[in-house]
PDB file of N, CA and C in Angstrom:
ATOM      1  N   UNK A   1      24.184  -7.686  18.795  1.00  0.00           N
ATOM      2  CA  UNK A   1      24.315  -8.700  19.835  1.00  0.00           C
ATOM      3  C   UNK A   1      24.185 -10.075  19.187  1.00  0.00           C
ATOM      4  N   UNK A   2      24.965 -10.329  19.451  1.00  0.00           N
ATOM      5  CA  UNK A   2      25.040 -12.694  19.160  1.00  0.00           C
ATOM      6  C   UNK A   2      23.771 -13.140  19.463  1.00  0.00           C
ATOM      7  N   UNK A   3      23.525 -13.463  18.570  1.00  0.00           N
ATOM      8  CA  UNK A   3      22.103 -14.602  19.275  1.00  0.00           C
ATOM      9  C   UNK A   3      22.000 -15.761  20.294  1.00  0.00           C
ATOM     10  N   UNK A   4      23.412 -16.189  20.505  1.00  0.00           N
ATOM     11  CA  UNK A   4      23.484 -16.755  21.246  1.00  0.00           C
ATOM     12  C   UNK A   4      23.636 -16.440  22.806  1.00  0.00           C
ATOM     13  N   UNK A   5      23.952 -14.966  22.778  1.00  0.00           N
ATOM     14  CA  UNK A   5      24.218 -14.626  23.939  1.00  0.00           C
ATOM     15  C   UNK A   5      22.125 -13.558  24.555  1.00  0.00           C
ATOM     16  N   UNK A   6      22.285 -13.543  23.636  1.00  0.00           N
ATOM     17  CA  UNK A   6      20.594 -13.195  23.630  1.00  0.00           C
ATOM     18  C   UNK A   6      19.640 -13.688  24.859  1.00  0.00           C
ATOM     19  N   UNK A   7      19.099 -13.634  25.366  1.00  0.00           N
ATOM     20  CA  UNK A   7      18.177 -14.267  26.468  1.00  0.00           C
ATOM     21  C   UNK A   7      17.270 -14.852  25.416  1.00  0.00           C
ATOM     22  N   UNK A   8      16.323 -15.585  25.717  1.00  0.00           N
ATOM     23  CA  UNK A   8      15.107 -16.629  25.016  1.00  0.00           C
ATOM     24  C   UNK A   8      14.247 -15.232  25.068  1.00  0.00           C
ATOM     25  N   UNK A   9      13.983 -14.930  25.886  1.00  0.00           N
ATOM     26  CA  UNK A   9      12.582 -13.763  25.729  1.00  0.00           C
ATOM     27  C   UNK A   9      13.099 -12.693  24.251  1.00  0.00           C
ATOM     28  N   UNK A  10      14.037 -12.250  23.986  1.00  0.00           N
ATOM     29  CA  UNK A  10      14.614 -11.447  23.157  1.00  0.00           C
ATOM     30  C   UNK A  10      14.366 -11.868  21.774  1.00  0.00           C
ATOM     31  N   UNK A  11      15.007 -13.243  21.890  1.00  0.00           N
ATOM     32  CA  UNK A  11      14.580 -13.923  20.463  1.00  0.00           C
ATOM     33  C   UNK A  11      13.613 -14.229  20.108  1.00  0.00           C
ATOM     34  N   UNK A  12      12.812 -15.036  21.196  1.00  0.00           N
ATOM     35  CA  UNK A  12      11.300 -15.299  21.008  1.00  0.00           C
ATOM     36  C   UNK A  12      10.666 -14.014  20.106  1.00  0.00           C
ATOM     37  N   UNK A  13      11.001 -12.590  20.766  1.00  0.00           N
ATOM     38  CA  UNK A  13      10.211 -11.512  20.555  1.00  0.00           C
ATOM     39  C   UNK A  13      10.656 -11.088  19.444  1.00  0.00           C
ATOM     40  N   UNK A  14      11.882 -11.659  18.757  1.00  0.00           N
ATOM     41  CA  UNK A  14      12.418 -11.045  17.343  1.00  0.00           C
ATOM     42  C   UNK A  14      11.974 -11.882  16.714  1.00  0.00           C
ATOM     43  N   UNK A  15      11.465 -13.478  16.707  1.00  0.00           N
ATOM     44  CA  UNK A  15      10.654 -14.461  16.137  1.00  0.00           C
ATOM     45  C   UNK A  15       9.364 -13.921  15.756  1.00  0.00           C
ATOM     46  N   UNK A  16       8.886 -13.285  16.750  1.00  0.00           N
ATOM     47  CA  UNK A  16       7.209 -12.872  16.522  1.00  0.00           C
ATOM     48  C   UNK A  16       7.470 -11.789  15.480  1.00  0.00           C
ATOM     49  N   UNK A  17       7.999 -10.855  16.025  1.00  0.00           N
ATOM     50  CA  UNK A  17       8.231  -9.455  14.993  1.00  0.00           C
ATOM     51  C   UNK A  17       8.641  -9.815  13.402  1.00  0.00           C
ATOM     52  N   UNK A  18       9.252 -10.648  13.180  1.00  0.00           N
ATOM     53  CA  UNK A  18       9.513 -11.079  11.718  1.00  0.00           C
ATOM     54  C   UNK A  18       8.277 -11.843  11.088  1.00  0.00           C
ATOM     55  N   UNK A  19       7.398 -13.122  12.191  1.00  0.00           N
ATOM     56  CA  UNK A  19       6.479 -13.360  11.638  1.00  0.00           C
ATOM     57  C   UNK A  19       5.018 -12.620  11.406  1.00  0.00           C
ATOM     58  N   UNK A  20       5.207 -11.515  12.299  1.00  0.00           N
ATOM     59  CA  UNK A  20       3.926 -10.496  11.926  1.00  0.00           C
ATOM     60  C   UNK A  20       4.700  -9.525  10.892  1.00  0.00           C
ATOM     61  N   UNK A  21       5.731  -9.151  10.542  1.00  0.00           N
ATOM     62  CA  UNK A  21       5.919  -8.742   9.422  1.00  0.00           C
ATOM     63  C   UNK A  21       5.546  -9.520   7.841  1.00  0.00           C
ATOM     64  N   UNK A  22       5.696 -10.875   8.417  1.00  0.00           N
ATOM     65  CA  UNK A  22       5.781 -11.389   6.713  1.00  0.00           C
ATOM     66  C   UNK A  22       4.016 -11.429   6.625  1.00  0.00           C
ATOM     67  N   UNK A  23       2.959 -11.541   7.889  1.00  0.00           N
ATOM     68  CA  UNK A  23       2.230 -11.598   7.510  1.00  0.00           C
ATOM     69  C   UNK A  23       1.652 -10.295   7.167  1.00  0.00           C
ATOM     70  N   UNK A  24       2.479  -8.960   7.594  1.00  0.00           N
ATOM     71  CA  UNK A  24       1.765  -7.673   6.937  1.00  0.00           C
ATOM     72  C   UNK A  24       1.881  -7.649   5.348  1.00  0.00           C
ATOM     73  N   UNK A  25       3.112  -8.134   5.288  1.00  0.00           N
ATOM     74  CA  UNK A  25       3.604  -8.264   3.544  1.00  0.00           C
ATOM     75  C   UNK A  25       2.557  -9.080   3.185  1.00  0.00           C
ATOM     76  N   UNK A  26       1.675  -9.670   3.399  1.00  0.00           N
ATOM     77  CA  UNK A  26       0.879 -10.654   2.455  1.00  0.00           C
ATOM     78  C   UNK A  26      -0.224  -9.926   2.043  1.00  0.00           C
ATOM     79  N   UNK A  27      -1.091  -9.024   3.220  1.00  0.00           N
ATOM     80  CA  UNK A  27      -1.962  -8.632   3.894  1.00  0.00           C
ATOM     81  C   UNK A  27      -2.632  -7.945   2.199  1.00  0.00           C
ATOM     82  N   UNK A  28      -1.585  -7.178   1.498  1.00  0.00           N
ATOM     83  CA  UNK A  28      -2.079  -7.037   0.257  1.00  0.00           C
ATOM     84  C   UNK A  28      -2.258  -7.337  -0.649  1.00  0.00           C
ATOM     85  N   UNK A  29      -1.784  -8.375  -0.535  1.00  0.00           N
ATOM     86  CA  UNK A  29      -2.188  -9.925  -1.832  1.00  0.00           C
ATOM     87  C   UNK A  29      -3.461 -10.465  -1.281  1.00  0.00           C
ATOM     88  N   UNK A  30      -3.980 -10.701  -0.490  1.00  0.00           N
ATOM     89  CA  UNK A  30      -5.281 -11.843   0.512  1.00  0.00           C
ATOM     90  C   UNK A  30      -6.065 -10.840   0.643  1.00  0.00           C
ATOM     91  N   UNK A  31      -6.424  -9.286   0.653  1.00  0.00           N
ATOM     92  CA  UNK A  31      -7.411  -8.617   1.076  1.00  0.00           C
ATOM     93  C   UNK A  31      -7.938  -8.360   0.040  1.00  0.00           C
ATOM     94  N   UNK A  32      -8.945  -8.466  -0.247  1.00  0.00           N
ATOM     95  CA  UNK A  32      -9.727  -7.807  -1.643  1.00  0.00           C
ATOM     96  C   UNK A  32     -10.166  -6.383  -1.564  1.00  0.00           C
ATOM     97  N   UNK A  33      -9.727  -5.555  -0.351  1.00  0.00           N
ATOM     98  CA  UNK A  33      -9.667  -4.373  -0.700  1.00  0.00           C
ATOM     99  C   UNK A  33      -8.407  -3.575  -0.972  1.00  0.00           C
ATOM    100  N   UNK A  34      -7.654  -4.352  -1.097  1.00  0.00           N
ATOM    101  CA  UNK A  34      -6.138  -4.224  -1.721  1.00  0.00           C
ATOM    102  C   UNK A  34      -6.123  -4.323  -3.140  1.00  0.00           C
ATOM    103  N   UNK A  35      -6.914  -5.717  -3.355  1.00  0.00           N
ATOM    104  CA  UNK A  35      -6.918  -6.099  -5.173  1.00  0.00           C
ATOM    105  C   UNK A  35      -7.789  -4.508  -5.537  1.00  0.00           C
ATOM    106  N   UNK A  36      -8.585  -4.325  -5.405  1.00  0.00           N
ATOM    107  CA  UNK A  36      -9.695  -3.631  -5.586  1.00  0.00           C
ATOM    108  C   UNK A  36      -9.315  -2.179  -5.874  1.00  0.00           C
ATOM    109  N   UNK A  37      -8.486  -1.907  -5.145  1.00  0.00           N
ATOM    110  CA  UNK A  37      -7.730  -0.335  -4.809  1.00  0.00           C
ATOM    111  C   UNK A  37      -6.647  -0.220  -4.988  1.00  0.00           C
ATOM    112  N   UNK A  38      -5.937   1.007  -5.057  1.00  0.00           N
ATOM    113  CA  UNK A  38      -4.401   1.369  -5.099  1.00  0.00           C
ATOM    114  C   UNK A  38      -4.806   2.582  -4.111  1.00  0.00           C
ATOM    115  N   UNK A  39      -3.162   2.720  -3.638  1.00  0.00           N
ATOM    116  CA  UNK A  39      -3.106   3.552  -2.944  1.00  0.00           C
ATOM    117  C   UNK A  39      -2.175   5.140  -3.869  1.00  0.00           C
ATOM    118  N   UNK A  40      -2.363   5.780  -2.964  1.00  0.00           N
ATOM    119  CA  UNK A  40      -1.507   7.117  -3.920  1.00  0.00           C
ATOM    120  C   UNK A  40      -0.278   7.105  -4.708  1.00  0.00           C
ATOM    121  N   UNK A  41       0.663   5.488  -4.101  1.00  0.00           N
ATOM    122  CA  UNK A  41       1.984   5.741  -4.596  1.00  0.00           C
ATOM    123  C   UNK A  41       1.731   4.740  -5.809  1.00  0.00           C
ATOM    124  N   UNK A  42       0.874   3.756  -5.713  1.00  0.00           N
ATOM    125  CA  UNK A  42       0.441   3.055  -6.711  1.00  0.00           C
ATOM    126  C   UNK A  42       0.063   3.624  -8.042  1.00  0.00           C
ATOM    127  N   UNK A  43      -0.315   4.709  -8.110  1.00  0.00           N
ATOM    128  CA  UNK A  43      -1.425   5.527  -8.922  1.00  0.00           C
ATOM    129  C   UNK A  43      -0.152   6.207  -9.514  1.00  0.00           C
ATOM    130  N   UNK A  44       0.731   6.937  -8.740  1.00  0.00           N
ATOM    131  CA  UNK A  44       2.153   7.788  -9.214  1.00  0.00           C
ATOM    132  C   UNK A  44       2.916   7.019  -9.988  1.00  0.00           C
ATOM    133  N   UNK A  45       3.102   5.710  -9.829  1.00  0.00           N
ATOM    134  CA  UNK A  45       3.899   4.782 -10.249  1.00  0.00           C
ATOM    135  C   UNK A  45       3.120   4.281 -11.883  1.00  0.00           C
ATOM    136  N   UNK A  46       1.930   4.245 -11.693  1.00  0.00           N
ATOM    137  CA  UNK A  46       1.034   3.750 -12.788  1.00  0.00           C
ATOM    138  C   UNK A  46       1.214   4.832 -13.810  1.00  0.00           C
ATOM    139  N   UNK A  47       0.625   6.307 -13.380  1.00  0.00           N
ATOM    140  CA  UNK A  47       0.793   6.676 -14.559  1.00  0.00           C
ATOM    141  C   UNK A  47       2.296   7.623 -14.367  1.00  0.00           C
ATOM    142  N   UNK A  48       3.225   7.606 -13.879  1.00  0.00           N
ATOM    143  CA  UNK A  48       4.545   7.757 -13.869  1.00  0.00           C
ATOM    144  C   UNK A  48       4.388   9.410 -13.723  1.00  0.00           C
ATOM    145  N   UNK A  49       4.268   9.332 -12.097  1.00  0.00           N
ATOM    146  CA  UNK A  49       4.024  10.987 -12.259  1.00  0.00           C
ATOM    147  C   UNK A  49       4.566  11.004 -10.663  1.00  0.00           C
ATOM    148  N   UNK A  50       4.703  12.162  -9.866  1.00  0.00           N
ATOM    149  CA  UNK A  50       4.976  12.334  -8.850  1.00  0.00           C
ATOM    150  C   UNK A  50       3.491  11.888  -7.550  1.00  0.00           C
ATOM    151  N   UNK A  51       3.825  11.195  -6.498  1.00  0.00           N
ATOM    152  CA  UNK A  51       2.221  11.439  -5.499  1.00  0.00           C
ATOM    153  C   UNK A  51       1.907  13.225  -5.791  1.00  0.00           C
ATOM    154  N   UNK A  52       2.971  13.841  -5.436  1.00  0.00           N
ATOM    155  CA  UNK A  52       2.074  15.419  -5.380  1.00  0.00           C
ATOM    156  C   UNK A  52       1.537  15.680  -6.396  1.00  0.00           C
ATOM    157  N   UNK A  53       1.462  14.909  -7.892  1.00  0.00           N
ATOM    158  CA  UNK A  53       1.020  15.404  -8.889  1.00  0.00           C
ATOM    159  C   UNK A  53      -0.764  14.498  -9.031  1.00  0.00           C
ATOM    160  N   UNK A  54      -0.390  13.499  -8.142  1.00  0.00           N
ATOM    161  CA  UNK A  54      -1.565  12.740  -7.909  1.00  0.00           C
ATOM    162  C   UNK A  54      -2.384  12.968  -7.156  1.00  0.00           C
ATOM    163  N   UNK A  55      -1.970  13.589  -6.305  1.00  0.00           N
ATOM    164  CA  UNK A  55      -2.744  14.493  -4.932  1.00  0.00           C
ATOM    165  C   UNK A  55      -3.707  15.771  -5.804  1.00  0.00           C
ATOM    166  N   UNK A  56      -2.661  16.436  -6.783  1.00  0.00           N
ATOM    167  CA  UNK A  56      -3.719  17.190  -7.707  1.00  0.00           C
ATOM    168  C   UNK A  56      -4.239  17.071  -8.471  1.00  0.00           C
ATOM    169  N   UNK A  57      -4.159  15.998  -8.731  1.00  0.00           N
ATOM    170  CA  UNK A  57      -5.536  15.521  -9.782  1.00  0.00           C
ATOM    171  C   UNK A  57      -6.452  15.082  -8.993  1.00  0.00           C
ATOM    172  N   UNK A  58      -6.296  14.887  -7.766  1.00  0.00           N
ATOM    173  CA  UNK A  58      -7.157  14.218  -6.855  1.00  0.00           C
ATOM    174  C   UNK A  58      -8.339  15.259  -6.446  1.00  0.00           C
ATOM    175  N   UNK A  59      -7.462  16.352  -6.188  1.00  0.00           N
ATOM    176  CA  UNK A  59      -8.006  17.482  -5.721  1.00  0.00           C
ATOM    177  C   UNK A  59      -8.610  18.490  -6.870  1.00  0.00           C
ATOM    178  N   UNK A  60      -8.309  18.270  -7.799  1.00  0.00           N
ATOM    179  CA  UNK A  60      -9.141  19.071  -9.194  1.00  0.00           C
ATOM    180  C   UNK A  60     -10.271  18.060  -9.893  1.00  0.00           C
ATOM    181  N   UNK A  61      -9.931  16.583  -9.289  1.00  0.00           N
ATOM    182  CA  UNK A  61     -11.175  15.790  -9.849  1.00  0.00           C
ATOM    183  C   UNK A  61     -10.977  15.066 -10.664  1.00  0.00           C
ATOM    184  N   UNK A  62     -10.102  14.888 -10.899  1.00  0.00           N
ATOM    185  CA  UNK A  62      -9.211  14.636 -12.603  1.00  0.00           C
ATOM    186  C   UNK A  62      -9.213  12.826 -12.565  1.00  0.00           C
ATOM    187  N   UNK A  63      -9.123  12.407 -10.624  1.00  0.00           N
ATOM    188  CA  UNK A  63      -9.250  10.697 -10.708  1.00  0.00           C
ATOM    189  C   UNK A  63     -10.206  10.786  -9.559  1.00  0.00           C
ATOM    190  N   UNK A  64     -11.078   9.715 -10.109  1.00  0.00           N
ATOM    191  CA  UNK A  64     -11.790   8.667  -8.965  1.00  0.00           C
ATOM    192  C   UNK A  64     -10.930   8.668  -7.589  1.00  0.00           C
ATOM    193  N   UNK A  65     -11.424   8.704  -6.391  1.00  0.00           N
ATOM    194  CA  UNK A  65     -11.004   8.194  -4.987  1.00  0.00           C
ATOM    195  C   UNK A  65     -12.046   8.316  -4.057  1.00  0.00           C
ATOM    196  N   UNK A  66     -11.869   7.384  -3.045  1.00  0.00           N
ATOM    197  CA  UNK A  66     -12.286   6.909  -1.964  1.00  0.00           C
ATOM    198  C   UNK A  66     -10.788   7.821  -0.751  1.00  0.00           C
ATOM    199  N   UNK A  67     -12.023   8.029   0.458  1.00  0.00           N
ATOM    200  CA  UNK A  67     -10.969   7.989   1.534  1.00  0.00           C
ATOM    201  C   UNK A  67     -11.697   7.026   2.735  1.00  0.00           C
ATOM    202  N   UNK A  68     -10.381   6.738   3.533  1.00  0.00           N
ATOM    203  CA  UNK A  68     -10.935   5.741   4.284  1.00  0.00           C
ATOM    204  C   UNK A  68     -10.023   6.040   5.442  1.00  0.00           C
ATOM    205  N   UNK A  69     -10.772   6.899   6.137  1.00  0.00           N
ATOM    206  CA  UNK A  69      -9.950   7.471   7.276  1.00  0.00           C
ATOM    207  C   UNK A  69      -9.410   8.510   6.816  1.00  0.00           C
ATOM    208  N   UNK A  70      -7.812   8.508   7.134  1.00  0.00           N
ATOM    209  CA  UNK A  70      -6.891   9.379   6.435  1.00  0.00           C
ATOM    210  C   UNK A  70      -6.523   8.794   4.924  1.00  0.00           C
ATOM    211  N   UNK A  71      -6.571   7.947   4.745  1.00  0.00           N
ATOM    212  CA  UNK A  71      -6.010   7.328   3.506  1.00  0.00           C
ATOM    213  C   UNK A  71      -6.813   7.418   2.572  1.00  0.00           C
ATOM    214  N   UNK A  72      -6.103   7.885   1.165  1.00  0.00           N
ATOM    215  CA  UNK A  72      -7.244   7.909   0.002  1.00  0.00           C
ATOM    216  C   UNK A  72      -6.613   6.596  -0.935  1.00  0.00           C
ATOM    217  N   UNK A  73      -8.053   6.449  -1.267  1.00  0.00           N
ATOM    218  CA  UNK A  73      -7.991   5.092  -1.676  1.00  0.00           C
ATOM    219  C   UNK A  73      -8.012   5.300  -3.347  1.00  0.00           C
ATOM    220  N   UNK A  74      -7.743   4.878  -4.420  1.00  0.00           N
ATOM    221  CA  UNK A  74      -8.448   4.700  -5.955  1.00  0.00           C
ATOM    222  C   UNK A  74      -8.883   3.643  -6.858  1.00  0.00           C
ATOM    223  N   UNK A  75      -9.863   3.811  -6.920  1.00  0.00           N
ATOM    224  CA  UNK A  75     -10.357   2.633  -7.861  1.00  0.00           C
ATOM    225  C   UNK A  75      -9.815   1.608  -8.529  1.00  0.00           C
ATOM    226  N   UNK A  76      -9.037   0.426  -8.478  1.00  0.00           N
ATOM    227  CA  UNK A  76      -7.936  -0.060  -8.956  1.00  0.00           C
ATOM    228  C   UNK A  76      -8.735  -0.020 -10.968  1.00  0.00           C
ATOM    229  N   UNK A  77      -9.758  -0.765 -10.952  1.00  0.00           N
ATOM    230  CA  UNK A  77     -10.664  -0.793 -12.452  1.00  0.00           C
ATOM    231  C   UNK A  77     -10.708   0.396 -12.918  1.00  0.00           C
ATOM    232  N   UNK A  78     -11.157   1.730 -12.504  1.00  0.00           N
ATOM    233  CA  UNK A  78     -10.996   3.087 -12.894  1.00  0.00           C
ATOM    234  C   UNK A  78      -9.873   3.343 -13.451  1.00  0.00           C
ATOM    235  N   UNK A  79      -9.106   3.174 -12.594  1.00  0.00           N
ATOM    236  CA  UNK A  79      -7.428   3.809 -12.934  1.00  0.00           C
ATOM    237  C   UNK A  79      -7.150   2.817 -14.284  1.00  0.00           C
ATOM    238  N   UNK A  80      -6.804   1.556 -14.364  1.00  0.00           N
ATOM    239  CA  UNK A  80      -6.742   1.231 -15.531  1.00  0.00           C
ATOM    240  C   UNK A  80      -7.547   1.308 -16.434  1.00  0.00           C
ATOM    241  N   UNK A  81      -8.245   1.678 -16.661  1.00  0.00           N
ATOM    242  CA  UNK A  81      -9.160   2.177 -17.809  1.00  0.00           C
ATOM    243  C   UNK A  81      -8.571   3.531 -18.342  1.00  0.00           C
ATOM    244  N   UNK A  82      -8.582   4.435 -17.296  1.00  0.00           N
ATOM    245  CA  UNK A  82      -8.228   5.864 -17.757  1.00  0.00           C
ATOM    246  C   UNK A  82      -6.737   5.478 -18.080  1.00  0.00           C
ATOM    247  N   UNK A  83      -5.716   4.988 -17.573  1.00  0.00           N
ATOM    248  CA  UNK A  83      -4.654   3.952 -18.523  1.00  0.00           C
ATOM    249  C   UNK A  83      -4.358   3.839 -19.750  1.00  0.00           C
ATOM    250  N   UNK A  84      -5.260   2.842 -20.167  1.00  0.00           N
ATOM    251  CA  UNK A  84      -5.888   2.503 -21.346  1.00  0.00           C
ATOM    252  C   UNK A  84      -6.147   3.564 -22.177  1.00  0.00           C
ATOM    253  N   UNK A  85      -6.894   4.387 -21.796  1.00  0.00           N
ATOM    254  CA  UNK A  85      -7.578   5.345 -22.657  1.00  0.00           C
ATOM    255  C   UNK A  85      -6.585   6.268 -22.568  1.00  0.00           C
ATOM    256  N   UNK A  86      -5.254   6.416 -22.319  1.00  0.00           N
ATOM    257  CA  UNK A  86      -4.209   7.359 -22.375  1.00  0.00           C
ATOM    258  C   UNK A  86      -3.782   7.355 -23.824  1.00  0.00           C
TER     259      UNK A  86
END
């Protein structure tokens, strides 16, 4: 649909939705439990492995994690160390 042909309420509401998106995108740069942590795909990507292969090391013990809710969290300092020490 044209934006111009759009009603004001429509756009208004596609205005908001883009600006609470850019502020979710930030949300992990500004939180220090973002700096602090990685999440599972972070950890796959780090040491270049699959999440399911990260899920089992998770589950044999093999890395540090936190859960927080449903979400497991990992040590962002841990993980690079064991990194390092690769």
């Amino acid at each position: 649909m044209d934006a111009e042909k759009m009603p004001e309420f429509h756009r208004y509401f596609i205005f908001l939705l883009q600006e609470i998106l850019k502020e979710i995108r930030t949300i992990g740069e500004s939180d220090p439990i973002f700096r602090k942590y990685m999440d599972t795909a972070d950890v796959a990507r780090a040491f270049k492995v699959s999440k399911r292969t990260v899920r089992r090391m998770r589950k044999n013990k093999e890395i540090p994690y936190v859960k927080l809710g449903k979400k497991y969290l990992y040590p962002r300092d841990l993980i690079e160390k064991m990194l390092r020490e690769q």
